[in-house]
Protein backbone atom coordinates (compact mmCIF):
# COMPACT_ATOMS: atom_id res chain seq x y z
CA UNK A 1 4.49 -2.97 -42.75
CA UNK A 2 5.63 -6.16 -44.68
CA UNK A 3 9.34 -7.15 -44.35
CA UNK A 4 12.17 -5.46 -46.49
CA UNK A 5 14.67 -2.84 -46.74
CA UNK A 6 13.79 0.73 -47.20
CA UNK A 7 15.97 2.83 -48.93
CA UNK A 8 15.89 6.09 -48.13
CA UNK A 9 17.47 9.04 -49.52
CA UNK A 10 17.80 12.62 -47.23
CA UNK A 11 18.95 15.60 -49.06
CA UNK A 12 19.96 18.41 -46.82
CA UNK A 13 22.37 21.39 -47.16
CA UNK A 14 23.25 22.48 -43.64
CA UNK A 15 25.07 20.60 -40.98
CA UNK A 16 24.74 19.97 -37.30
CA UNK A 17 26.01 17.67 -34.87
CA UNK A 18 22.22 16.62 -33.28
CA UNK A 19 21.10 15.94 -37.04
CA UNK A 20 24.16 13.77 -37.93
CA UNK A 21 23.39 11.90 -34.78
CA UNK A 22 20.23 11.28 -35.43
CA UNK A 23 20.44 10.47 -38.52
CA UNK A 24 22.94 7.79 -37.20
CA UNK A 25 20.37 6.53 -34.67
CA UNK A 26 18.12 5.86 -37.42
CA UNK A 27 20.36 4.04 -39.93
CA UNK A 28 21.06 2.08 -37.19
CA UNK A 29 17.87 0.50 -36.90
CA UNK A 30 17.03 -2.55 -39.15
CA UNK A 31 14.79 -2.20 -42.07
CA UNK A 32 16.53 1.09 -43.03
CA UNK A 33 19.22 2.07 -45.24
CA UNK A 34 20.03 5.65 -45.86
CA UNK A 35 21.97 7.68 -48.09
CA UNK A 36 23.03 11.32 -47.46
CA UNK A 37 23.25 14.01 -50.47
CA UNK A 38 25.38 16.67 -48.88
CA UNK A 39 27.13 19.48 -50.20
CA UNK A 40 31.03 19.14 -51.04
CA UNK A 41 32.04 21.60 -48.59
CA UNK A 42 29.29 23.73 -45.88
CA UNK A 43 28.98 27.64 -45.26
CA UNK A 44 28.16 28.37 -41.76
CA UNK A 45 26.10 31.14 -41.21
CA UNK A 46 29.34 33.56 -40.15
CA UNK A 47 30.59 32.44 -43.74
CA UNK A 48 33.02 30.01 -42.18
CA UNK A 49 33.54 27.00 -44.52
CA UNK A 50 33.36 23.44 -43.23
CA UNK A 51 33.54 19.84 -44.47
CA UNK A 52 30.71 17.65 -43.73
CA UNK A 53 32.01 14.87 -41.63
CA UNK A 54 31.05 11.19 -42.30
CA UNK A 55 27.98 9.34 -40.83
CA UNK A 56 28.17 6.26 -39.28
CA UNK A 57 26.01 3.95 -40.91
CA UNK A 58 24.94 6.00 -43.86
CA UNK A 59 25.87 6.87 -47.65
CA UNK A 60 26.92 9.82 -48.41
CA UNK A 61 26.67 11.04 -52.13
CA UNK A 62 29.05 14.83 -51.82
CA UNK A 63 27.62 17.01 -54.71
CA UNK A 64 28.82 20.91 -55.56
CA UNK A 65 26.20 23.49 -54.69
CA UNK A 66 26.63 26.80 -56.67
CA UNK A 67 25.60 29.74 -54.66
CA UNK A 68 25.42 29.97 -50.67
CA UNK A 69 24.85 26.48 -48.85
CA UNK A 70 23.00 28.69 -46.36
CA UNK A 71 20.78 30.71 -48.18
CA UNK A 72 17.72 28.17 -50.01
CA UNK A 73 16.84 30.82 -52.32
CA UNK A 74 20.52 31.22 -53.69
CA UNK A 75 21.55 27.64 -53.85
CA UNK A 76 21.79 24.96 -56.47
CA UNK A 77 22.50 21.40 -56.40
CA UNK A 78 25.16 20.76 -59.39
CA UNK A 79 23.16 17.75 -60.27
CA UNK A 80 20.57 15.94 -61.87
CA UNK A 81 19.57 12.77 -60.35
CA UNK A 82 20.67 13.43 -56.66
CA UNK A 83 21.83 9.39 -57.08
CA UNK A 84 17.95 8.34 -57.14
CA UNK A 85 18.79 6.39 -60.43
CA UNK A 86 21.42 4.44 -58.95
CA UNK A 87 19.59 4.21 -55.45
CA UNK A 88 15.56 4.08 -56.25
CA UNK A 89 14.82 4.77 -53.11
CA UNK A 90 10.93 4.22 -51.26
CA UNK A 91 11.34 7.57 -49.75
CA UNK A 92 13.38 10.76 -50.40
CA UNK A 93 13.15 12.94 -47.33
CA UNK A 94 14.72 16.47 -48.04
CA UNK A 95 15.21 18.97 -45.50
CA UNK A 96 14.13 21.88 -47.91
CA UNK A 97 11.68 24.63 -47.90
CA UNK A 98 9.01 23.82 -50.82
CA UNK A 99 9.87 27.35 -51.60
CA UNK A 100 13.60 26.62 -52.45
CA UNK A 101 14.87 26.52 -55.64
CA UNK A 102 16.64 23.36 -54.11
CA UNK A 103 13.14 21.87 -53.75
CA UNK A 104 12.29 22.11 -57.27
CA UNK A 105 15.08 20.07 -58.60
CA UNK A 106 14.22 17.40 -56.28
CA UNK A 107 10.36 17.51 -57.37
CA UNK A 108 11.88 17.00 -60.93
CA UNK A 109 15.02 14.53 -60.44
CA UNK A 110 11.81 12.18 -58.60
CA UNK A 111 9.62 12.62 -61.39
CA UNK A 112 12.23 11.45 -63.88
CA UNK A 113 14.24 9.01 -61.80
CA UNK A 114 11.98 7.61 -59.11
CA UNK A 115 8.60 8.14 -59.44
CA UNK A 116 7.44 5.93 -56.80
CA UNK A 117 8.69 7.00 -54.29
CA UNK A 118 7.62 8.94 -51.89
CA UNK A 119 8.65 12.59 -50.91
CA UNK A 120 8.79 14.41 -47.73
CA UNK A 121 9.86 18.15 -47.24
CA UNK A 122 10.74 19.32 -43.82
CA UNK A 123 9.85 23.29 -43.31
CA UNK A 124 10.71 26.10 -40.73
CA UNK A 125 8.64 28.68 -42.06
CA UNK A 126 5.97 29.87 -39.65
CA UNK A 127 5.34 32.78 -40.99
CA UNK A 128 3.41 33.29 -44.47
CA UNK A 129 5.76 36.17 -45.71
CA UNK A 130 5.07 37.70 -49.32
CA UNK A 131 6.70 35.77 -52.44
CA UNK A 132 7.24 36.88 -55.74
CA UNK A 133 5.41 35.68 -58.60
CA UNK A 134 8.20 33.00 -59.36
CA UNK A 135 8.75 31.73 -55.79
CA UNK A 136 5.16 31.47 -55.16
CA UNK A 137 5.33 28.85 -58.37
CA UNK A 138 7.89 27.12 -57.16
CA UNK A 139 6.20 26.33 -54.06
CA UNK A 140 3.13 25.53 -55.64
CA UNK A 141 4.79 22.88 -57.55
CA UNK A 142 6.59 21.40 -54.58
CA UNK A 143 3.56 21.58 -52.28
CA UNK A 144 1.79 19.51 -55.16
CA UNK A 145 4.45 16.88 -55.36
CA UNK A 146 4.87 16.30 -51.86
CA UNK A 147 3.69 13.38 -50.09
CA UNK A 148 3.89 14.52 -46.29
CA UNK A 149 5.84 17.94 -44.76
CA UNK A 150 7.39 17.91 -41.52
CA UNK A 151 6.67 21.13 -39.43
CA UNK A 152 9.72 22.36 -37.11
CA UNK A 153 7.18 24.05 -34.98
CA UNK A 154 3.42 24.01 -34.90
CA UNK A 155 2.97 27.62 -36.56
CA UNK A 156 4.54 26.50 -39.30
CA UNK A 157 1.68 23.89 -39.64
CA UNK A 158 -1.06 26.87 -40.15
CA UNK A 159 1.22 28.39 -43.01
CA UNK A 160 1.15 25.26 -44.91
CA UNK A 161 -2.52 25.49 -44.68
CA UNK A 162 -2.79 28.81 -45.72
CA UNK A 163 -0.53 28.27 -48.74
CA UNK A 164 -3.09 24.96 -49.79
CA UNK A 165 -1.53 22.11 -48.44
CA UNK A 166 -3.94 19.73 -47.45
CA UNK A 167 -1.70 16.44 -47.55
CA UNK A 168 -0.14 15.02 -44.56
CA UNK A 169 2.27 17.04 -41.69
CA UNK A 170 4.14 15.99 -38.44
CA UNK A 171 5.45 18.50 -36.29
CA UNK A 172 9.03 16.90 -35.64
CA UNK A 173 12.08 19.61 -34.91
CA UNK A 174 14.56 18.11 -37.33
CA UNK A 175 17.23 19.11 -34.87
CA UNK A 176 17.80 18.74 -31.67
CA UNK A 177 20.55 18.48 -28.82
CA UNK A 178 23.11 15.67 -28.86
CA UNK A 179 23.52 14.92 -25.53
CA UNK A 180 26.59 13.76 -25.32
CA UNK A 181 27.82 17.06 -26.09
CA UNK A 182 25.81 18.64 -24.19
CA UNK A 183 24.69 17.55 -20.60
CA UNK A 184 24.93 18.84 -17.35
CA UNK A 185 28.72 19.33 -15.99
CA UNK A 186 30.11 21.13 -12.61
CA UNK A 187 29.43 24.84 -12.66
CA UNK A 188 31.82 27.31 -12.74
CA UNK A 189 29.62 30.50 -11.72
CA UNK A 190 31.11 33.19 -9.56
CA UNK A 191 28.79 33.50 -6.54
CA UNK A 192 29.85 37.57 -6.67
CA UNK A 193 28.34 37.81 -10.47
CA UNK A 194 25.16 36.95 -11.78
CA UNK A 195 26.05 35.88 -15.57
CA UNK A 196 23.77 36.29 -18.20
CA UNK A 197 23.98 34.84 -21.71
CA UNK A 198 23.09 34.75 -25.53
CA UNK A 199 24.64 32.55 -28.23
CA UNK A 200 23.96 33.26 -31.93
CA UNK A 201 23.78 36.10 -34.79
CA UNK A 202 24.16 39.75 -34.11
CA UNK A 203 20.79 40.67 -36.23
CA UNK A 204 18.12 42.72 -35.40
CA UNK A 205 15.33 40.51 -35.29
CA UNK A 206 17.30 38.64 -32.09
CA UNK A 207 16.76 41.69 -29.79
CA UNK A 208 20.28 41.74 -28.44
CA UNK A 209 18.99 46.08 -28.09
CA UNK A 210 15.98 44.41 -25.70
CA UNK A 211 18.56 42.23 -23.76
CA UNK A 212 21.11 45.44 -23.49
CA UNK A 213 18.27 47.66 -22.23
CA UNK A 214 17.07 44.89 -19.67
CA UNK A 215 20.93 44.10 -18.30
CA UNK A 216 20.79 48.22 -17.77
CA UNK A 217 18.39 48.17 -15.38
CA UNK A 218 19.76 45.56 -13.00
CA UNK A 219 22.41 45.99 -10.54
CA UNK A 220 25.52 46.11 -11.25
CA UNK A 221 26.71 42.45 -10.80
CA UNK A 222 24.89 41.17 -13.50
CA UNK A 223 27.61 40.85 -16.48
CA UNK A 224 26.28 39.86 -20.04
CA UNK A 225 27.84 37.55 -22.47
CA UNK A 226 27.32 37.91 -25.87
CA UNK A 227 28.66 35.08 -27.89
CA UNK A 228 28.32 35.31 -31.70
CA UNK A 229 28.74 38.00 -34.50
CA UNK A 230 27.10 39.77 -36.90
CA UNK A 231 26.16 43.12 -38.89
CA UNK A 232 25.01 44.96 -35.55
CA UNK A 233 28.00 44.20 -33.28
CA UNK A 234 28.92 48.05 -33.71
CA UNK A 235 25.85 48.86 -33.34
CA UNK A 236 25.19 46.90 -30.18
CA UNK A 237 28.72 48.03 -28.49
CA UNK A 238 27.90 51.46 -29.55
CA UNK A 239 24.51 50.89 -27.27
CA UNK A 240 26.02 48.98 -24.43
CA UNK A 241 28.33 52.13 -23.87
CA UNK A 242 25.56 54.70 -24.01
CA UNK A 243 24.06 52.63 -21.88
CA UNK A 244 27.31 52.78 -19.05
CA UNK A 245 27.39 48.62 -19.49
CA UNK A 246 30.24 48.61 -21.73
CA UNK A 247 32.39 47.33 -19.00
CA UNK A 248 29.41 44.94 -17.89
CA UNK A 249 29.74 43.28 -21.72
CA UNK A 250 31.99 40.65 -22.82
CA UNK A 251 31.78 39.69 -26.43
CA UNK A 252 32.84 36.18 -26.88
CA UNK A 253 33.48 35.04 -30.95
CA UNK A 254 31.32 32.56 -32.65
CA UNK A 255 32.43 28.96 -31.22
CA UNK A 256 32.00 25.24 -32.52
CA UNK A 257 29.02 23.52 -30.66
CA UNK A 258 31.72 21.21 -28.98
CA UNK A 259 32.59 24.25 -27.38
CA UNK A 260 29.22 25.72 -25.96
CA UNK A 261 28.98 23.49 -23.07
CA UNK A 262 32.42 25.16 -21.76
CA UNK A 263 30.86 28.27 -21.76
CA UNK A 264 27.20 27.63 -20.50
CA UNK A 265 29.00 25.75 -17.17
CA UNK A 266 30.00 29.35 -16.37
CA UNK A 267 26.43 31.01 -17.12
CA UNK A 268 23.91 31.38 -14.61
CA UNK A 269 20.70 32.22 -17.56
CA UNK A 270 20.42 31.62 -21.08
CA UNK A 271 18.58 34.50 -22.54
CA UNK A 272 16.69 34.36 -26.32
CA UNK A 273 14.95 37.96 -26.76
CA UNK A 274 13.78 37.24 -30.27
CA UNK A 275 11.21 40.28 -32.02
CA UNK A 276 8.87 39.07 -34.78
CA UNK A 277 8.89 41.15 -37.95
CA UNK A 278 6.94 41.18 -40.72
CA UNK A 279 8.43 38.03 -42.57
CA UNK A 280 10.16 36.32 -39.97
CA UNK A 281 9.57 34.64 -36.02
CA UNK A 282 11.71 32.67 -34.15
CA UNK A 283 11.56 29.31 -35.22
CA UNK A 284 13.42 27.02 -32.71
CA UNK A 285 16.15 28.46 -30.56
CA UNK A 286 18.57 26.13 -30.54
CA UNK A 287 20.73 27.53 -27.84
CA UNK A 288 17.57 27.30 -25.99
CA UNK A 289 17.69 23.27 -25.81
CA UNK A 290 21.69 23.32 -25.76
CA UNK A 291 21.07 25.64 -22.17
CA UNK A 292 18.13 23.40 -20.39
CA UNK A 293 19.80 20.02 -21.41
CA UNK A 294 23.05 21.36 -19.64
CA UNK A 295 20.74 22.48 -16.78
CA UNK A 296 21.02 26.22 -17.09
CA UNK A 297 17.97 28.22 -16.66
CA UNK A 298 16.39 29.92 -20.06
CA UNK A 299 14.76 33.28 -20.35
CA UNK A 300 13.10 33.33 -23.87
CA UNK A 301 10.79 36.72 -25.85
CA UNK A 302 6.74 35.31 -26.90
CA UNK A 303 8.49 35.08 -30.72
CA UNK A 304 7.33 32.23 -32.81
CA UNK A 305 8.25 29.16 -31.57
CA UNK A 306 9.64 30.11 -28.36
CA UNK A 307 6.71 29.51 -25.75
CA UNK A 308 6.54 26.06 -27.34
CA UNK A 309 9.84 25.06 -27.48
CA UNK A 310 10.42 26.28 -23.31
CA UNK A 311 7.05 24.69 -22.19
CA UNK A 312 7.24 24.86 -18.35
CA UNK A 313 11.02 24.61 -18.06
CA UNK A 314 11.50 28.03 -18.80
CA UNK A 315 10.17 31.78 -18.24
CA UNK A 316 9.07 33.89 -21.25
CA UNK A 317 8.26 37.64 -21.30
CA UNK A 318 6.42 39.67 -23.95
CA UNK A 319 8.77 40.21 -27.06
CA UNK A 320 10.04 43.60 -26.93
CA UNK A 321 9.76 44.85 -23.50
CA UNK A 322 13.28 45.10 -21.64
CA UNK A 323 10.99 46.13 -18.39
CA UNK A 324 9.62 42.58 -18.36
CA UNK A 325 12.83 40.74 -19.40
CA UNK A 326 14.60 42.54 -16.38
CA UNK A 327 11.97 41.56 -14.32
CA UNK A 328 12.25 37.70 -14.96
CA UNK A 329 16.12 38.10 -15.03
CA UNK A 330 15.89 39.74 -11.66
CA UNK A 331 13.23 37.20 -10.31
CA UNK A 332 16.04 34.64 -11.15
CA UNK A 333 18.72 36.37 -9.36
CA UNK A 334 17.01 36.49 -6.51
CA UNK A 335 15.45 33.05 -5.88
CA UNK A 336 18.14 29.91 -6.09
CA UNK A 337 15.18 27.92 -6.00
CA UNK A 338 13.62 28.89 -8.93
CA UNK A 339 16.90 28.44 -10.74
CA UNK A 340 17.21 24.95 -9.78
CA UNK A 341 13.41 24.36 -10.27
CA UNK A 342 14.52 25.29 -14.06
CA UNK A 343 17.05 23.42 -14.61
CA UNK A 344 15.92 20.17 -13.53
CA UNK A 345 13.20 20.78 -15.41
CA UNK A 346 15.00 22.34 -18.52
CA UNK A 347 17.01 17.96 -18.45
CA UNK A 348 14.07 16.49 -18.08
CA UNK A 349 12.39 18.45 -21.17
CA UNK A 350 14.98 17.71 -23.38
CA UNK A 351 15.52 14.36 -22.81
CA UNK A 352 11.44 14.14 -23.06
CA UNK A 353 11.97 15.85 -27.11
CA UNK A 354 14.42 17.19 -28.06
CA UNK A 355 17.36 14.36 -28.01
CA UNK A 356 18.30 13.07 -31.42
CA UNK A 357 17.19 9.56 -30.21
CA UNK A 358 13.77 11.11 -29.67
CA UNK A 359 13.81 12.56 -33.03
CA UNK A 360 14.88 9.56 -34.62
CA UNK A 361 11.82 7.91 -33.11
CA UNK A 362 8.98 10.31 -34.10
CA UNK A 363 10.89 11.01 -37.66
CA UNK A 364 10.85 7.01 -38.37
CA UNK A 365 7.20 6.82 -37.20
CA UNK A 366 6.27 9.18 -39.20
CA UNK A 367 7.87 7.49 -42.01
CA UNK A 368 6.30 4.56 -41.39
CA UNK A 369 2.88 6.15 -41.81
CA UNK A 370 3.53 7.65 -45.11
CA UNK A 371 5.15 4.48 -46.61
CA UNK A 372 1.99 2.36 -45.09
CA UNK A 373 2.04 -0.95 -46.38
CA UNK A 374 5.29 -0.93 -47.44
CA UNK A 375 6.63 -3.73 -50.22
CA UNK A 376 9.99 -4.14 -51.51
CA UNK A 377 10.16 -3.74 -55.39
């Protein structure tokens, strides 16, 4: 690639701390310049609202979104050039679903204000759910204007294909763990109690019913934390008392990520117990890489992307089946070896992928291929 600044523009509508940082990692590097479209203000997915905090090193161009920042199909950028007149960036790279309406006003602000350059969508989708008539043309559109799609997890590669896409794909996670936030600290475990642990939305497709049933039938010791919220926390309290766990249960309220570490220090597993349905898997598991790179053991269902995200640094069990997750919970309470086998493997992993310095790497490699021989015009 021939000498000269690329510009690059990333459009994204969610925040997180791993992203931020490695989007700082990469503006960092020479060659690159970056510019950020992000929304004015952020909806979280428990409808808190947050300001997007400044990058070092990048741009960042705040524009109103009408609609839900955290719902693609119900958000819209309030405007029409996304700064690519002013910019004219080589690259746009925007962390939407070609199925977003967000992704079709990108596919037309590039067409009319930088037509050269080229354009990278990032998906999550690994499942090829049914569209309607109108989705299924946006995403038609935006397959046929993109240059290269980044894959969160290898499934997702597979849908593409289905859908038609035959141009280029990386499988790159486009967030990670930042490491400095999270990173193994003393633990605070009570030798008496065997804590288990899940962080993240109270919806069905999580099987928080599956991780109930499984805490049931182990001894009484084990206590379960439930950190999160969501439309089934009655539901799910209403279960842990039929169950006679009630008193086993603590509910903890969604925290900031800052936060987390605090509580995993005081876990002994990290459990995911994620059920496939018709139009959805897991995708990542975030709280999956938080746990291992703080060197707590993870317990994680066959959903989706969960096998592939764990490797060898964690056990899975067959999605669904609170006999089998109570086995591999129980295996873990009984064998301190295995637990530390787990967690030193669970660092090692995630500084191996899933760091934001890693993802920096692979993300700028993977521009590098796309832009090829590269010229400054």
């Amino acid at each position: 690639m021939s000498a000269g600044v690329i510009r690059v523009l990333h459009i994204a509508r969610y925040r997180a701390p791993s992203m931020e940082r490695k989007l700082e990692v990469m503006a960092a590097q020479p060659g690159l310049a970056f510019w950020l479209v992000r929304p004015a203000v952020w909806q979280d997915e428990y409808g808190n609202v947050v300001v997007n905090p400044m990058v070092p090193g990048c741009q960042v161009i705040r524009v109103p979104v009408l609609g839900r920042t955290n719902d693609p199909h119900r958000a819209f950028y309030r405007t029409l050039t996304f700064g690519m007149r002013r910019i004219r960036p080589h690259l746009i790279h925007a962390e939407e679903e070609p199925d977003s309406l967000a992704a079709l006003q990108i596919v037309l602000a590039r067409r009319l204000f930088a037509p050269r350059a080229k354009l990278v969508f990032h998906t999550w989708q690994n499942v090829n759910r049914p569209k309607k008539w109108h989705v299924w043309a946006v995403t038609w559109i935006s397959l046929q204007a993109a240059d290269a799609i980044l894959c969160a997890n290898s499934e997702a590669v597979q849908v593409l294909r289905e859908m038609g896409y035959r141009g280029p794909v990386g499988v790159i996670p486009p967030i990670g763990v930042d490491t400095r936030i999270f990173h193994p600290m003393e633990r605070r475990t009570d030798p008496a109690t065997f804590r288990v642990a899940y962080a993240g939305r109270f919806v069905p497709e999580k099987g928080l019913d599956i991780l109930l049933e499984a805490v049931a039938r182990l001894s009484p010791e084990v206590e379960l934390w439930l950190i999160g919220d969501g439309p089934q926390r009655a539901a799910l309290q209403a279960l842990a008392q039929d169950l006679g766990i009630g008193e086993r249960v603590r509910w903890i309220p969604p925290v900031v990520p800052e936060r987390m570490p605090e509580l995993l220090t005081q876990v002994d597993v990290v459990v995911l117990p994620s059920r496939t349905t018709p139009v959805w898997k897991e995708q990542f598991g975030r709280i999956l890489v938080e746990a291992m790179a703080c060197g707590v053991p993870v317990v994680g269902s066959s959903s989706g992307a969960i096998p592939e995200v764990v490797g060898d640094a964690g056990l899975v069990f067959p999605e669904g089946d609170p006999q089998a997750l109570a086995n591999r919970l129980g295996q873990l309470k009984e064998s301190s070896n295995l637990r530390q086998e787990l967690a030193r493997k669970g660092i090692e992993r995630t500084h191996a992928l899933y760091t934001p310095e890693k993802i920096a790497q692979q993300t700028v490699q993977f521009y590098q291929k796309i832009l090829g021989g590269f010229n400054e015009r």
